[in-house]
C-alpha atoms as a PDB file:
ATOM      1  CA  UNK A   1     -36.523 -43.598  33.709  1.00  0.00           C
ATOM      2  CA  UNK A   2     -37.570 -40.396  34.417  1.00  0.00           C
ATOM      3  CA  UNK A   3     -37.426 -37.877  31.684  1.00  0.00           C
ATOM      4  CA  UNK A   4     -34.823 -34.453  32.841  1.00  0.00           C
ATOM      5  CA  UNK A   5     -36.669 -31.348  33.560  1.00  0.00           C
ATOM      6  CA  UNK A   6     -33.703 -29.024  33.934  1.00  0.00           C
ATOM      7  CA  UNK A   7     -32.429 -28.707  29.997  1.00  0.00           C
ATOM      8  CA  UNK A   8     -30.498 -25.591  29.718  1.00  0.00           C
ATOM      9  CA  UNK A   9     -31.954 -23.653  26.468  1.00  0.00           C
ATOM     10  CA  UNK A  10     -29.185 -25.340  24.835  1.00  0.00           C
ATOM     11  CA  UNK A  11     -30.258 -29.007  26.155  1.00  0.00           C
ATOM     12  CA  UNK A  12     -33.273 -27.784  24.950  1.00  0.00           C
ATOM     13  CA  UNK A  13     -32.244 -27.674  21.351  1.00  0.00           C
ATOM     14  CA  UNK A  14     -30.711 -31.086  21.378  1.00  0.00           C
ATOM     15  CA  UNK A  15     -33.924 -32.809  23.342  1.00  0.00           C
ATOM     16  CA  UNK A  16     -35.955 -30.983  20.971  1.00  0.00           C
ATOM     17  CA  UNK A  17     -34.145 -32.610  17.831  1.00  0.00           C
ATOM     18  CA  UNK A  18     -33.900 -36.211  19.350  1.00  0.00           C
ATOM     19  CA  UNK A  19     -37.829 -36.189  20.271  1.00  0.00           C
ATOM     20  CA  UNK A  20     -38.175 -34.314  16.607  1.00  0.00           C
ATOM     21  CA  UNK A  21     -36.757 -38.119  14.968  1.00  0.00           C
ATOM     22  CA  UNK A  22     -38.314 -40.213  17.792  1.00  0.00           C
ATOM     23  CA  UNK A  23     -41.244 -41.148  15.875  1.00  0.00           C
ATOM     24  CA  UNK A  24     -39.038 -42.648  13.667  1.00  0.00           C
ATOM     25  CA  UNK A  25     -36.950 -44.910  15.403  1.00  0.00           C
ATOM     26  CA  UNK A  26     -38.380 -48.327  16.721  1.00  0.00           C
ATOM     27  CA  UNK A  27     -37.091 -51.027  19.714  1.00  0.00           C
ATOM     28  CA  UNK A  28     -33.650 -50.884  20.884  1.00  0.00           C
ATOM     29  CA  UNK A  29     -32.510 -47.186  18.976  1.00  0.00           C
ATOM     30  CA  UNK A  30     -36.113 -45.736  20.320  1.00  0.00           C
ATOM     31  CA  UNK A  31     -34.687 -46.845  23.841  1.00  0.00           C
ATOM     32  CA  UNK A  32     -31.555 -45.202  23.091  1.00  0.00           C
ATOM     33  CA  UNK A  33     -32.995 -41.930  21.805  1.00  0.00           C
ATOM     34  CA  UNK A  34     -34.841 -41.973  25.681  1.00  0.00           C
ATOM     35  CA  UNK A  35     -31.632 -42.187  27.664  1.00  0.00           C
ATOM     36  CA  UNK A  36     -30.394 -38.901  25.950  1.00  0.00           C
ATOM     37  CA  UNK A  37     -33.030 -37.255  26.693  1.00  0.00           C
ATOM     38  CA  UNK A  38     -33.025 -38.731  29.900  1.00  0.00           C
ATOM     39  CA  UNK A  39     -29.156 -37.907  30.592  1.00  0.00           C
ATOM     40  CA  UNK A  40     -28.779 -35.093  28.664  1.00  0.00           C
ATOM     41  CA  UNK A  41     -25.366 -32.929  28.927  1.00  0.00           C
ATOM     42  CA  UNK A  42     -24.808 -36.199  31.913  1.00  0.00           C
ATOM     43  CA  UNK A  43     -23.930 -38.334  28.367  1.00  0.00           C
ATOM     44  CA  UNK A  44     -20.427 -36.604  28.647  1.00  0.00           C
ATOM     45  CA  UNK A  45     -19.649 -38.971  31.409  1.00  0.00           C
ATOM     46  CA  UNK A  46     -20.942 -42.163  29.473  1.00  0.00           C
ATOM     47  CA  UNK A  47     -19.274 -44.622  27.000  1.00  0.00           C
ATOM     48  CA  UNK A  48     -20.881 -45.972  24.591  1.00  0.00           C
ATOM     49  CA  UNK A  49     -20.987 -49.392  26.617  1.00  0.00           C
ATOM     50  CA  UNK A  50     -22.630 -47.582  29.331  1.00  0.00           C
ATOM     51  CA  UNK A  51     -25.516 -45.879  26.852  1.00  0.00           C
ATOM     52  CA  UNK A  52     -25.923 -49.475  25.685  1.00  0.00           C
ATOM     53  CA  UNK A  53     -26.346 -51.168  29.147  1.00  0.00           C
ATOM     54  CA  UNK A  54     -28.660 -48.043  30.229  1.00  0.00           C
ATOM     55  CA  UNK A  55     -30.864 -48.962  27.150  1.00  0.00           C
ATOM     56  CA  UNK A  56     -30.394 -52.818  27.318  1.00  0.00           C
ATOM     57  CA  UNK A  57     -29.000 -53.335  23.837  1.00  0.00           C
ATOM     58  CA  UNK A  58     -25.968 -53.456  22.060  1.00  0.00           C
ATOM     59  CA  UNK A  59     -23.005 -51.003  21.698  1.00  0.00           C
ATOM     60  CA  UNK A  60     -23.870 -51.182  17.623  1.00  0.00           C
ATOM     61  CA  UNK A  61     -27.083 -50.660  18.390  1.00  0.00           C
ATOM     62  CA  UNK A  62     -26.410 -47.138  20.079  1.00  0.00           C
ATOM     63  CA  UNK A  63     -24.352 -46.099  16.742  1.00  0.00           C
ATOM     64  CA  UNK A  64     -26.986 -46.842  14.864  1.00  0.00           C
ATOM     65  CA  UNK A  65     -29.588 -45.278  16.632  1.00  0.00           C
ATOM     66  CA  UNK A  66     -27.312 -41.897  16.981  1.00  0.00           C
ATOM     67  CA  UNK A  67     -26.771 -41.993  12.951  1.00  0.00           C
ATOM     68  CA  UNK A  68     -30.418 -42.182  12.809  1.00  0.00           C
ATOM     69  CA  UNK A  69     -30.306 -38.903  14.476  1.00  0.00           C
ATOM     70  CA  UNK A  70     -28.624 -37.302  12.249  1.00  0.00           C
ATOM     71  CA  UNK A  71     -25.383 -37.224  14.164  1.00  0.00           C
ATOM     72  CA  UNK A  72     -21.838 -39.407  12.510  1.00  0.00           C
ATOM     73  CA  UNK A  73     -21.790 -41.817  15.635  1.00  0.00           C
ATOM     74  CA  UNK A  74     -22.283 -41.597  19.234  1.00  0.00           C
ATOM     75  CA  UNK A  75     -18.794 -39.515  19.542  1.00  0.00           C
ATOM     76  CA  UNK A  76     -20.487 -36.470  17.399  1.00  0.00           C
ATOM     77  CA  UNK A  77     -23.963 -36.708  19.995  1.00  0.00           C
ATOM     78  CA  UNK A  78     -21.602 -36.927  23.101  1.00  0.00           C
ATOM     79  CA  UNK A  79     -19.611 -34.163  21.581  1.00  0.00           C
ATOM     80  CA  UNK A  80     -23.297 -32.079  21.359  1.00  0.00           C
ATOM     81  CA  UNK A  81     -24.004 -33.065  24.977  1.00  0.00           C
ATOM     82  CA  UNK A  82     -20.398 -31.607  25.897  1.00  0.00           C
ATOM     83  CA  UNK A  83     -20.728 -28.428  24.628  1.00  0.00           C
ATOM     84  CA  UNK A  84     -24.447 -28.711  26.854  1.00  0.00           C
ATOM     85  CA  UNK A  85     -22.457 -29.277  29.764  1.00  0.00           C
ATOM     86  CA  UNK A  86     -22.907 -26.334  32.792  1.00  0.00           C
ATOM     87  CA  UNK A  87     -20.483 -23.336  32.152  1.00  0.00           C
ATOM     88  CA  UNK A  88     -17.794 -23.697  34.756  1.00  0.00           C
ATOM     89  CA  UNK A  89     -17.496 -21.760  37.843  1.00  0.00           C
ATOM     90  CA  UNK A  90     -16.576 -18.036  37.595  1.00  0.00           C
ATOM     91  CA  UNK A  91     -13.495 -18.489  39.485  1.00  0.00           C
ATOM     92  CA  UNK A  92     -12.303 -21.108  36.589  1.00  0.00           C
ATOM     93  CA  UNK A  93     -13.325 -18.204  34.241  1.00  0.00           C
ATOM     94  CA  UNK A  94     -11.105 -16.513  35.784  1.00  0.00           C
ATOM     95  CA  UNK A  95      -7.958 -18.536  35.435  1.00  0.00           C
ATOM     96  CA  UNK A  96      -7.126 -19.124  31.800  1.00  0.00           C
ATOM     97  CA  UNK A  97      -4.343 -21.633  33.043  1.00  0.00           C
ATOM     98  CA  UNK A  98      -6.978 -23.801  34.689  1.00  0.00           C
ATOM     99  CA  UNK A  99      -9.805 -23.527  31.718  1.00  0.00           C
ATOM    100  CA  UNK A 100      -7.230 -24.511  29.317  1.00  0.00           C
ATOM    101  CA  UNK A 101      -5.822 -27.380  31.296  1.00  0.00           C
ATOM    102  CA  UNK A 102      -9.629 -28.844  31.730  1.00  0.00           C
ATOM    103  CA  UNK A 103     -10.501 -28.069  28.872  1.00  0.00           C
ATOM    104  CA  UNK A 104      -7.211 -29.742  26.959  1.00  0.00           C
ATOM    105  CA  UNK A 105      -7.699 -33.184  29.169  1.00  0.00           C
ATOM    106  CA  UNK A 106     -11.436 -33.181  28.138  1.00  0.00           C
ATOM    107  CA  UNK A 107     -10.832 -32.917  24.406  1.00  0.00           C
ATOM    108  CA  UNK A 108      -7.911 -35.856  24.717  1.00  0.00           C
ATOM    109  CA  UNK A 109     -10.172 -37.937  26.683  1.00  0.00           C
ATOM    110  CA  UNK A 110     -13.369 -37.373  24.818  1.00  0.00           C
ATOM    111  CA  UNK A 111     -10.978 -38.148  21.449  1.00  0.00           C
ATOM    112  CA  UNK A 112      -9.636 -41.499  22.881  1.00  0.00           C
ATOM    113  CA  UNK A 113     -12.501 -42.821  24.290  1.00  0.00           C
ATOM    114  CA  UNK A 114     -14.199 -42.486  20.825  1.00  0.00           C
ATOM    115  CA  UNK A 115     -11.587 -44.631  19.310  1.00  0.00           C
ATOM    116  CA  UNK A 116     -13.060 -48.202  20.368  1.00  0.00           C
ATOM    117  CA  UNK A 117     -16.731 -47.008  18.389  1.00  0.00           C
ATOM    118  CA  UNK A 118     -14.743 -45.624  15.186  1.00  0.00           C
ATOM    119  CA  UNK A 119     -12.505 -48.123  14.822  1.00  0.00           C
ATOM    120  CA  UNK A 120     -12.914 -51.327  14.330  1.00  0.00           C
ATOM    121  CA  UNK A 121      -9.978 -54.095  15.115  1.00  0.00           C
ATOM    122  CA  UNK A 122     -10.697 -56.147  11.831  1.00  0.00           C
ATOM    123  CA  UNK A 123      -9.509 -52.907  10.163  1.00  0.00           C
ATOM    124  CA  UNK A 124      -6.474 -52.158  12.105  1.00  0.00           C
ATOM    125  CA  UNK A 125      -5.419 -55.854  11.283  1.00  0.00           C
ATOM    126  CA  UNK A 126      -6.570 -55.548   7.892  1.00  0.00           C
ATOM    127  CA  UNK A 127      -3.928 -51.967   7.725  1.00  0.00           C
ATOM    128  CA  UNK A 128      -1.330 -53.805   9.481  1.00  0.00           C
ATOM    129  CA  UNK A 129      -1.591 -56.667   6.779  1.00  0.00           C
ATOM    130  CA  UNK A 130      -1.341 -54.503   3.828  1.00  0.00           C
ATOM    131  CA  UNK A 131       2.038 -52.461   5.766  1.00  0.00           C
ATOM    132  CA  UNK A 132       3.853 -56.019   6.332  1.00  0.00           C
ATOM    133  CA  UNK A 133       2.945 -57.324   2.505  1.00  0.00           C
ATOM    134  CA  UNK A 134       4.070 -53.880   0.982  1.00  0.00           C
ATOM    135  CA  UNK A 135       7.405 -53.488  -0.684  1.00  0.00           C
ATOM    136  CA  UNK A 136       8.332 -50.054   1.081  1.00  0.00           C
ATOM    137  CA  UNK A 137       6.126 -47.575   2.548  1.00  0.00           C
ATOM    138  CA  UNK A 138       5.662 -43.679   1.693  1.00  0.00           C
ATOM    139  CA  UNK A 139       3.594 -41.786   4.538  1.00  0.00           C
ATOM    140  CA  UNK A 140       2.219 -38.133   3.879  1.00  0.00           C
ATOM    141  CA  UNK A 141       0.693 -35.625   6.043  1.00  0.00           C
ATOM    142  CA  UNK A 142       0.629 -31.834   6.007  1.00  0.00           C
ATOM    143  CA  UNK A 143       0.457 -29.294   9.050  1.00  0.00           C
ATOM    144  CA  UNK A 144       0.191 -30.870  12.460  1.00  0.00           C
ATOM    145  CA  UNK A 145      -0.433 -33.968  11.434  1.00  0.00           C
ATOM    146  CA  UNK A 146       2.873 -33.904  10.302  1.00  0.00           C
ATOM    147  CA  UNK A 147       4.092 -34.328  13.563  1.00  0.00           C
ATOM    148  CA  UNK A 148       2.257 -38.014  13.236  1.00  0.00           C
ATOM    149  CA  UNK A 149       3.757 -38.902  10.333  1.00  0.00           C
ATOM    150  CA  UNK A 150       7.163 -38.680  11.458  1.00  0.00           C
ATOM    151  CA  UNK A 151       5.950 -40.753  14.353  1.00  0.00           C
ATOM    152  CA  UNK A 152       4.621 -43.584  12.423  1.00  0.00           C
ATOM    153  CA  UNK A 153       7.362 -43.474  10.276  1.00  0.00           C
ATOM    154  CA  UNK A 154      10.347 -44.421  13.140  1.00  0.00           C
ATOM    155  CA  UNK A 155       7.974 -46.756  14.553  1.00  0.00           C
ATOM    156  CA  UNK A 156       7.473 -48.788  11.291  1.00  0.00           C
ATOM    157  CA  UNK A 157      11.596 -48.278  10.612  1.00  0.00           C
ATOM    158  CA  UNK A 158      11.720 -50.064  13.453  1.00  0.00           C
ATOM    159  CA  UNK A 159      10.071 -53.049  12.764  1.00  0.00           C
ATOM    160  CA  UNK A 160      11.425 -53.394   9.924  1.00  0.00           C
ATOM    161  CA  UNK A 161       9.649 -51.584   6.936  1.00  0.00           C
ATOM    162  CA  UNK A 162      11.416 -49.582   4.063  1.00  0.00           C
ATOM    163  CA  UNK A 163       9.815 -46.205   4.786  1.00  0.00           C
ATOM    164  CA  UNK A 164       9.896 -42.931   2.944  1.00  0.00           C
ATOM    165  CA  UNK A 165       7.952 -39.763   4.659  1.00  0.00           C
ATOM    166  CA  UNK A 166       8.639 -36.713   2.216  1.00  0.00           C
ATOM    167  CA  UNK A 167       8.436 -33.460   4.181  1.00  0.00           C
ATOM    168  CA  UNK A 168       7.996 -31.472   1.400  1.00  0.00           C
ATOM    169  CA  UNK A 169       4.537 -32.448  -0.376  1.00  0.00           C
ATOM    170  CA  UNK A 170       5.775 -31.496  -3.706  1.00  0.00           C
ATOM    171  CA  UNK A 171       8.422 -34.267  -3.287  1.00  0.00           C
ATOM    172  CA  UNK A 172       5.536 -36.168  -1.319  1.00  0.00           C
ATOM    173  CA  UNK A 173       3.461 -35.749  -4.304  1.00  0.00           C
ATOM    174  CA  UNK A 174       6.278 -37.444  -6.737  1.00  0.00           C
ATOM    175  CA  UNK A 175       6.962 -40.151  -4.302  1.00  0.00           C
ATOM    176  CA  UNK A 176       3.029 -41.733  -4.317  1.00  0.00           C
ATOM    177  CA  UNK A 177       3.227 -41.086  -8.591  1.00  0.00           C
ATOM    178  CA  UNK A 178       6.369 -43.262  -8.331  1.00  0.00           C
ATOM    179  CA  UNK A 179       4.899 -46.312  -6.067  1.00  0.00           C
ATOM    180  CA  UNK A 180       4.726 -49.487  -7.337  1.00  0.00           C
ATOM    181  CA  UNK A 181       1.699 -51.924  -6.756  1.00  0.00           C
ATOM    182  CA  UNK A 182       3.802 -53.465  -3.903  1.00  0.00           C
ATOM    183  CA  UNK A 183       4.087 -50.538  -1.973  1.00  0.00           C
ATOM    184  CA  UNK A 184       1.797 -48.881   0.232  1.00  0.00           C
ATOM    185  CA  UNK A 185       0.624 -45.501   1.278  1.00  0.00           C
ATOM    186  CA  UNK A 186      -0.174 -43.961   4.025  1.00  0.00           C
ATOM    187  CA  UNK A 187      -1.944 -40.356   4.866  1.00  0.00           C
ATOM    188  CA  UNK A 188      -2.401 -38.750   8.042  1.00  0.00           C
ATOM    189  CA  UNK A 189      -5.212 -35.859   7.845  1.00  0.00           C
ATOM    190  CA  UNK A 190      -7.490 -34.761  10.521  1.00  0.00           C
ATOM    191  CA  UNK A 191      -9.888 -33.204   7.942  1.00  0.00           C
ATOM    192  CA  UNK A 192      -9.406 -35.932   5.785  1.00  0.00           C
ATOM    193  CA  UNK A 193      -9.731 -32.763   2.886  1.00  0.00           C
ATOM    194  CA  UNK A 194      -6.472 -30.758   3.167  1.00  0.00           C
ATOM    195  CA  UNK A 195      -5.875 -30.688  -0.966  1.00  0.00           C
ATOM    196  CA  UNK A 196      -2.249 -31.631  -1.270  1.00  0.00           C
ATOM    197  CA  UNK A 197      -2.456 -35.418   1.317  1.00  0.00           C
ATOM    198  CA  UNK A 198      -6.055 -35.802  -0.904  1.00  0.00           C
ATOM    199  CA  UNK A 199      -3.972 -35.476  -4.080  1.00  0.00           C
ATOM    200  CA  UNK A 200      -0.832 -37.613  -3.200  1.00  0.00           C
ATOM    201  CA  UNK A 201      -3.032 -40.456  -2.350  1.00  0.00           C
ATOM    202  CA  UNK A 202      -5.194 -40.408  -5.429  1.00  0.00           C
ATOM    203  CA  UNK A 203      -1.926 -40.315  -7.314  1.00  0.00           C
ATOM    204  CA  UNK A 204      -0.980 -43.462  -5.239  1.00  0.00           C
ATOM    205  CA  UNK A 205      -3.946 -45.096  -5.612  1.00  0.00           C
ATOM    206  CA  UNK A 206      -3.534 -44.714  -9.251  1.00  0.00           C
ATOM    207  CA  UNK A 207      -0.633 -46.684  -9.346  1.00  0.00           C
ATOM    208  CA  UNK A 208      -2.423 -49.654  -7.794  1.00  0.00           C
ATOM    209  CA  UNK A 209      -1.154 -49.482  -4.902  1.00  0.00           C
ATOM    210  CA  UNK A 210      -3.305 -49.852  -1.249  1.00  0.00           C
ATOM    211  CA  UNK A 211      -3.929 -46.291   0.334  1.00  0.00           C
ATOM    212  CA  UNK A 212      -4.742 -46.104   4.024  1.00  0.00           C
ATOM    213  CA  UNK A 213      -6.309 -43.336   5.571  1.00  0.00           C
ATOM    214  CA  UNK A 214      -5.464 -42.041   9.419  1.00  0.00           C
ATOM    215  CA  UNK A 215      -8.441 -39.476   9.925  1.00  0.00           C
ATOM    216  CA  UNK A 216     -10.958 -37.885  12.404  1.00  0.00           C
ATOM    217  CA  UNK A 217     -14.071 -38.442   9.770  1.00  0.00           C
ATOM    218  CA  UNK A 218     -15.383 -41.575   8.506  1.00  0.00           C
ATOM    219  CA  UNK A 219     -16.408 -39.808   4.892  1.00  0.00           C
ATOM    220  CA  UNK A 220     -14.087 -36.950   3.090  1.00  0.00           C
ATOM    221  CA  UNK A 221     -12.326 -36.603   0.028  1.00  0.00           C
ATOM    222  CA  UNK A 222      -9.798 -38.935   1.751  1.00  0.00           C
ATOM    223  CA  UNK A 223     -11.798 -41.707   2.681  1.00  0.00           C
ATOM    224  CA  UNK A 224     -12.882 -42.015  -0.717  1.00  0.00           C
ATOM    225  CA  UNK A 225      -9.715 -42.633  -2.175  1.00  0.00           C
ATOM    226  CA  UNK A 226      -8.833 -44.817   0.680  1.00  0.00           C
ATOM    227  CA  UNK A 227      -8.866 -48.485   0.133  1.00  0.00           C
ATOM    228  CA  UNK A 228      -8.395 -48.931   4.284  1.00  0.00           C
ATOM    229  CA  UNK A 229      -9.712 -46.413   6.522  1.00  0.00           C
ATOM    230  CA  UNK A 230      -8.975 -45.525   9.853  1.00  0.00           C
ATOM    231  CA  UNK A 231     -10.688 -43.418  11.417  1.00  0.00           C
ATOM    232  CA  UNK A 232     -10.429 -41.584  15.264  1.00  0.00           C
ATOM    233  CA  UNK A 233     -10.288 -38.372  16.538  1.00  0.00           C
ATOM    234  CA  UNK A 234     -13.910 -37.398  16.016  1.00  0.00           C
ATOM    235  CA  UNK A 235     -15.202 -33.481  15.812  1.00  0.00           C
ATOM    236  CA  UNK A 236     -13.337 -30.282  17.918  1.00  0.00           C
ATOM    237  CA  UNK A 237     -14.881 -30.215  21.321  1.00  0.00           C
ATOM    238  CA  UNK A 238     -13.480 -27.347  22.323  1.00  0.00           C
ATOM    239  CA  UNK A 239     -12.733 -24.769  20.122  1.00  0.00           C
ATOM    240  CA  UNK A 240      -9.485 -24.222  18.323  1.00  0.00           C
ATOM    241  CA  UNK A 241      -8.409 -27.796  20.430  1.00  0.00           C
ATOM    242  CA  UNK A 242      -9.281 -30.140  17.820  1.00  0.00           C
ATOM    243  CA  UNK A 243      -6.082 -30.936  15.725  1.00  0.00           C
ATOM    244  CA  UNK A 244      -4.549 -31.493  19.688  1.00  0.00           C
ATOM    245  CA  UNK A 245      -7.374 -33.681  20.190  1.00  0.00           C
ATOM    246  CA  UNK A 246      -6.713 -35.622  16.702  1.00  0.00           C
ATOM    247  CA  UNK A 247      -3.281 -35.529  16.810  1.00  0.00           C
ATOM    248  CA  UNK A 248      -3.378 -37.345  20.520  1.00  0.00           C
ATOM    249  CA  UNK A 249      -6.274 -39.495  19.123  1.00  0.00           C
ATOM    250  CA  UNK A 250      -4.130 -40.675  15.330  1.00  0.00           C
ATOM    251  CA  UNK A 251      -1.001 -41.305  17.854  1.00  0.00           C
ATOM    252  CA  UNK A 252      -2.920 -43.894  19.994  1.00  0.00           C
ATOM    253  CA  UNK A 253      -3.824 -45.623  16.288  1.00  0.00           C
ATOM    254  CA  UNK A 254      -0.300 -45.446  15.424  1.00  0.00           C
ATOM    255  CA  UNK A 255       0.796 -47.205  18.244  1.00  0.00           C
ATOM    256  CA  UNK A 256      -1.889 -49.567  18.242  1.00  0.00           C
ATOM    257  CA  UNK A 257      -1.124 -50.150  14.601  1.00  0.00           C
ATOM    258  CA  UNK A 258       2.268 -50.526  16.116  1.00  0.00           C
ATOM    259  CA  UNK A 259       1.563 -53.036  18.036  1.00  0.00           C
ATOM    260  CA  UNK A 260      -0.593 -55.246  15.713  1.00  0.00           C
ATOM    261  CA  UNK A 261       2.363 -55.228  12.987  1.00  0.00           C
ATOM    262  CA  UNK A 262       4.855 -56.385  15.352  1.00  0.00           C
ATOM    263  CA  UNK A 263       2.576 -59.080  15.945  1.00  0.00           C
ATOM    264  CA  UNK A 264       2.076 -59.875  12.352  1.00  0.00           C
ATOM    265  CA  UNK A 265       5.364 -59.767  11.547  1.00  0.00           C
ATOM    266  CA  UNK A 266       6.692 -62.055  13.900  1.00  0.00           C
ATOM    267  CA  UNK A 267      10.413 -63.037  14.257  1.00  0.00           C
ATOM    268  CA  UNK A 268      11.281 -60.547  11.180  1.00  0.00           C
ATOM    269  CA  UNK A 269      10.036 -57.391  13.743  1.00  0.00           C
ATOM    270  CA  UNK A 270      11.505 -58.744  17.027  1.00  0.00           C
ATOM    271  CA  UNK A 271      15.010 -58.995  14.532  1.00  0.00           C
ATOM    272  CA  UNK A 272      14.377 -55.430  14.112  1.00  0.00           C
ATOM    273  CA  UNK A 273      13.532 -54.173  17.370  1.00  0.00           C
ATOM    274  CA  UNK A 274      16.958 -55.574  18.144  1.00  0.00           C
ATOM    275  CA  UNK A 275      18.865 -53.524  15.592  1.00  0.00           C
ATOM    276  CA  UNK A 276      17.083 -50.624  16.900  1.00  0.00           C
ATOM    277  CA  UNK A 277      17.874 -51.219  20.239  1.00  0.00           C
ATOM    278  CA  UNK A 278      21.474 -51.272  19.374  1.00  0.00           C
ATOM    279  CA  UNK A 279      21.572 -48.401  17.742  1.00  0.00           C
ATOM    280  CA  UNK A 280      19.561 -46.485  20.511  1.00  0.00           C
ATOM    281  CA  UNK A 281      22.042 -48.362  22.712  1.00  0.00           C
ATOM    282  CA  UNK A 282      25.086 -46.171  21.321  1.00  0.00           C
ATOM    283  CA  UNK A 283      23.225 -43.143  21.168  1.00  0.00           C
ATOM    284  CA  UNK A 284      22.411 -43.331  25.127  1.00  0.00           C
ATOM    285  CA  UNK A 285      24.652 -41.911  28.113  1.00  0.00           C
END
C-alpha cells in the first residue's frame, strides 16, 4: 500500500504520532499502524472489521495495536481521523440546519458502530444474569442520562423486575445505602465521573450488592466501583454533541440488554410482556 501524500497539517499531526510509536510495535499491530497512515482521515469510513481485513489480522488485534498508540480503542483513533476529515463545503457552512443534521447523524453513527469493539457479548450476558438473579433493581443517573434511566427502567418493569429509579439523587443516594445483597444496581453516566451516580454506587457496592456500569469510558471513577461494566458511546466527535451521541449509543445497550434478559428469563418475561401488553392494551384508542 502506498503511503498518503496529501495529510492536511492536521493529518499531519496524527501520521506524525503513529510513525512516532511505530518502532515499537511488531507483526500484525505494525501492519495496522501502516493502514492509518495509509487511510488517514479515509478511517472515518472503516470498521474495525474492515481495518482488520486491510491489515490481514484480527479485529482484537487492531484494538490492541490502537491502545499501543496511545489512543482507548480504535473508536478514540477513528474519532482523531474524524475530526481530520476535509472541512465541508462553504455552502454547508452556510446552512446551520444542514451542518447540524450531518453532523448529528455522524456522531450517532460513529457512537453505534463503536459499540461491537467496546462491548463485549459475554458481558452483556454476564449484566443480564446478575438483573434476572437480583431481588429488585434501583437504577441511577443524573442529567441526560436520566432520560436512559427511565428507559431502562419500563423496559425491565416489563419483563418482570421489581425496579426503583429515584429521580431525585438524594433519595437515589438512600435507595443504593438501603440495597440488600440480592439486589442490584444500576448507573447510567456518560462521564462515568458525575459525583452524585459515582457516590450512589459505591454506597451500593458497599452493601454487597453487584453494581453495573452503562458508560462511554472503559476507566473512571465509575468503572472502578463497577463489578460489571458496560461500556459504549466512546469520546464527543463533534463538539457539544456528545451526551446525544452517548445517550443514542447507552439506549442501543439498553435494548440489547433488553433483549438478552428476556431471553434469560424465559417463560417468567414472556408472562410479563403479556401483562404489559394488557395494560398498554387499555391505554390505546
Amino acid at each position: 500500500m502506498e503511503e498518503r501524500s496529501d495529510f492536511s497539517p492536521l493529518e499531519s499531526q496524527l501520521a506524525a504520532h503513529v510513525r512516532a510509536h511505530l518502532g515499537e510495535l511488531r507483526g500484525s499491530e505494525a501492519r495496522v499502524a501502516q493502514v492509518v497512515l495509509d487511510r488517514g482521515a479515509d478511517l472515518v469510513h472503516l470498521s474495525v472489521s474492515d481495518v482488520a481485513e486491510l491489515a490481514g489480522t484480527a479485529s482484537s488485534s487492531v484494538v490492541r495495536a490502537c491502545q499501543r498508540l496511545g489512543f482507548r480503542g480504535y473508536q478514540e483513533l477513528k474519532i482523531a481521523a474524524v475530526r481530520q476529515a476535509p472541512a465541508p463545503a462553504p455552502a454547508d457552512r452556510r446552512d446551520p440546519a444542514a451542518r447540524a443534521l450531518a453532523d448529528t447523524v455522524r456522531a450517532a453513527r460513529e457512537a453505534l458502530d463503536g459499540i461491537a469493539t467496546t462491548l463485549p457479548a459475554d458481558d452483556l450476558r454476564a449484566a443480564a444474569e446478575v438483573l434476572d438473579a437480583a431481588s429488585h433493581v434501583v437504577l441511577v443517573g443524573g442529567g441526560l442520562s436520566g432520560a436512559v434511566v427511565l428507559d431502562a427502567a419500563y423496559r425491565l418493569r416489563a419483563l418482570g423486575l421489581l425496579v426503583d429509579a429515584p429521580a431525585d439523587l438524594h433519595t437515589a443516594q438512600l435507595a443504593a445505602a438501603g440495597l440488600p445483597p440480592t439486589a442490584a444496581f444500576l448507573a447510567v453516566s456518560h462521564t462515568g465521573s458525575t459525583p452524585t451516580v459515582v457516590d450512589a454506587a459505591r454506597r451500593a457496592r458497599s452493601t454487597g450488592a453487584p453494581v453495573i456500569a452503562l458508560t462511554s469510558y472503559a476507566r473512571s471513577p465509575l468503572t472502578e466501583t463497577a463489578t460489571h461494566t458496560l461500556v459504549a458511546g466512546g469520546q464527543d466527535i463533534v463538539f457539544g454533541l456528545e451526551t446525544t451521541a452517548s445517550r443514542i449509543a447507552h439506549l442501543a445497550v439498553v435494548d440489547a440488554l433488553t433483549l438478552t434478559l428476556l431471553a434469560v428469563r424465559g417463560e417468567r418475561a414472556e408472562r410479563a410482556l403479556n401483562l404489559a401488553a394488557d395494560v398498554a392494551a387499555d391505554h390505546t384508542y
